[in-house]
Protein backbone atom coordinates (compact mmCIF):
# COMPACT_ATOMS: atom_id res chain seq x y z
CA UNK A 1 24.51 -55.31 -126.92
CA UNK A 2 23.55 -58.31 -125.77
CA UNK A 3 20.09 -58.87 -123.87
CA UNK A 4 19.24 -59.78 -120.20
CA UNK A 5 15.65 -60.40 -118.05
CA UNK A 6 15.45 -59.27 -114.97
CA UNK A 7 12.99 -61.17 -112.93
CA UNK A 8 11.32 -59.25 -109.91
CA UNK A 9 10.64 -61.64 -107.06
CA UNK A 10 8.58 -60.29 -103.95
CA UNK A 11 6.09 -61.51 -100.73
CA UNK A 12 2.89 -60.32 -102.44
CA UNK A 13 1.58 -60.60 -99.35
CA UNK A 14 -0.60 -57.18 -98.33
CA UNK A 15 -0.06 -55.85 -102.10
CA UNK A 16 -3.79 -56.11 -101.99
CA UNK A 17 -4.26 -53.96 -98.79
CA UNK A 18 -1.81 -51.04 -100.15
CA UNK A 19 -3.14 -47.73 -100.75
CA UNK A 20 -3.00 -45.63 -103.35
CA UNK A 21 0.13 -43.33 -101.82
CA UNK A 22 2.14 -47.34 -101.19
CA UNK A 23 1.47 -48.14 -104.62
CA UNK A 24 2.53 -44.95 -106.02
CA UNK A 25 5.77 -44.72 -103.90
CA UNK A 26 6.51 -48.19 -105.25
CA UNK A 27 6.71 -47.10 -108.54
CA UNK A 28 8.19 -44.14 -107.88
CA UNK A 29 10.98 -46.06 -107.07
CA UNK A 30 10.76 -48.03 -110.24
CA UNK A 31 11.00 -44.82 -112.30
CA UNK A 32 14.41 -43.68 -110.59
CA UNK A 33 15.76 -47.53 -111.50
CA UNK A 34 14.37 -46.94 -114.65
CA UNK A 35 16.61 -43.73 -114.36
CA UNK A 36 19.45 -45.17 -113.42
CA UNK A 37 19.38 -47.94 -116.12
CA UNK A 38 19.25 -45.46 -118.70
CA UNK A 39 22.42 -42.99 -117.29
CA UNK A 40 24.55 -46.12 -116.91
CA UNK A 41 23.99 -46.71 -121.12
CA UNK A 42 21.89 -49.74 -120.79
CA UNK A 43 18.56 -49.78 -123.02
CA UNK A 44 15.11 -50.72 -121.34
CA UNK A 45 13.37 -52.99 -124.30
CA UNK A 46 10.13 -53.30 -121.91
CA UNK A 47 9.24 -53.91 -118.52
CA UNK A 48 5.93 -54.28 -116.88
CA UNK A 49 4.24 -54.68 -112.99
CA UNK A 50 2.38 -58.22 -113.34
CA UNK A 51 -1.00 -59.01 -111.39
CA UNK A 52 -0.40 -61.11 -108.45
CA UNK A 53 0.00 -64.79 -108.82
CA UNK A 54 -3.63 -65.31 -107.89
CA UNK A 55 -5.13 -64.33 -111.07
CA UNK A 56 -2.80 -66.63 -112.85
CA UNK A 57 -3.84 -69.39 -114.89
CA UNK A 58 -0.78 -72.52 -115.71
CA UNK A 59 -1.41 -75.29 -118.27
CA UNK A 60 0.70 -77.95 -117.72
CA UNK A 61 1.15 -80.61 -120.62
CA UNK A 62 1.56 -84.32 -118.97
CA UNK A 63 3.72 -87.09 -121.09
CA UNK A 64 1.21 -88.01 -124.09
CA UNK A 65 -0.11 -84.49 -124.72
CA UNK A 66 -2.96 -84.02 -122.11
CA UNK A 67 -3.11 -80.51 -120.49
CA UNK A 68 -4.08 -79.86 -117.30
CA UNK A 69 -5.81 -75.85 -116.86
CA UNK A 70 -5.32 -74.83 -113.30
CA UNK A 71 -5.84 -71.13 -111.15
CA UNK A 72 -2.52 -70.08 -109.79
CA UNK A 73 0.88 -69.72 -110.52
CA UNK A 74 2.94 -72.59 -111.93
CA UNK A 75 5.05 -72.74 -108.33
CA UNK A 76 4.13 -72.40 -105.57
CA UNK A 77 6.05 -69.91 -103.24
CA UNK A 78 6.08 -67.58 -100.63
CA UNK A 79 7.48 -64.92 -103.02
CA UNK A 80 6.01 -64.70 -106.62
CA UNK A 81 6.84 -63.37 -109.85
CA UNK A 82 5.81 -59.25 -109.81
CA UNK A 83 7.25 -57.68 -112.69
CA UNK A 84 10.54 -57.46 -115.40
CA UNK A 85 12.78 -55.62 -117.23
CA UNK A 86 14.27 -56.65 -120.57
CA UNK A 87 17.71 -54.67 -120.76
CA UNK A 88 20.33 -54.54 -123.01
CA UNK A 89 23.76 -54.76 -121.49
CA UNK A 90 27.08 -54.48 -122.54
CA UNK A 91 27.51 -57.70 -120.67
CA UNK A 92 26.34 -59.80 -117.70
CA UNK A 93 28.41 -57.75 -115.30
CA UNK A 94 26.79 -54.40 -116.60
CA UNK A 95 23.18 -56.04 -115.86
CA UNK A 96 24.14 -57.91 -112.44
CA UNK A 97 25.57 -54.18 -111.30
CA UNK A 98 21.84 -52.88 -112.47
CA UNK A 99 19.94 -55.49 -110.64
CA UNK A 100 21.56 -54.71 -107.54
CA UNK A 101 20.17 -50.87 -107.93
CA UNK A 102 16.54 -52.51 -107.97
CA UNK A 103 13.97 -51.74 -105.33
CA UNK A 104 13.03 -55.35 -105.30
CA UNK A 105 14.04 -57.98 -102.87
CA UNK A 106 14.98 -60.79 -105.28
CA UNK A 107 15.91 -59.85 -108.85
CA UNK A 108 17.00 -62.87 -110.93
CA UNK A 109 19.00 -62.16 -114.10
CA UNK A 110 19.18 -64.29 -117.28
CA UNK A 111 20.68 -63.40 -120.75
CA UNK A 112 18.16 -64.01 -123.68
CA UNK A 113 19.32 -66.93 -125.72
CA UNK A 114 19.87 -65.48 -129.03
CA UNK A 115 17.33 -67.47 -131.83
CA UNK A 116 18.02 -65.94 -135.31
């Protein structure tokens, strides 16, 4: 089966301020996705919650090699990059019908390029 990321896009705003009982009901929901990805026979390679874009770090590489280090996401938005899933699908219409079952606001979906 072929593979697809799904990108979680959210306002990170007040993530900081959430209690413990917020944070927990978030992922609560994540586990009956996680559920639901699994009954419709798609495979969950690996997903994972990300830190907020604040404790990122983004080199960027100029034209003749020189990096520049900086704090922060590469982009800067009002929502951020929170989290993925790396699914196997039986094809992009399997994984766009999953991504619409996902208890985030924006979900972006790409297939992996295949590089064997």
């Amino acid at each position: 089966m072929p593979s697809y990321m799904l990108l979680l896009y959210g306002d990170p705003t007040g993530w900081e301020d959430k209690g413990q009982e917020e944070i927990a009901a978030a992922m609560a929901l994540h586990g009956q996705f996680t559920e639901q990805i699994l009954a419709s026979g798609a495979k969950i390679i690996s997903s994972e919650a990300l830190e907020l874009g604040s404790t990122a770090t983004t080199i960027r590489t100029r034209d003749g090699g020189e990096q520049l280090v900086t704090d922060g996401p590469f982009a800067e938005t009002k929502e951020e990059l929170g989290g993925f899933y790396l699914i196997e699908a039986r094809d992009l219409d399997h994984a766009l019908g999953l991504a619409k079952l996902c208890p985030e606001p924006n979900v972006e979906v790409r297939p992996v390029m295949p590089t064997e």
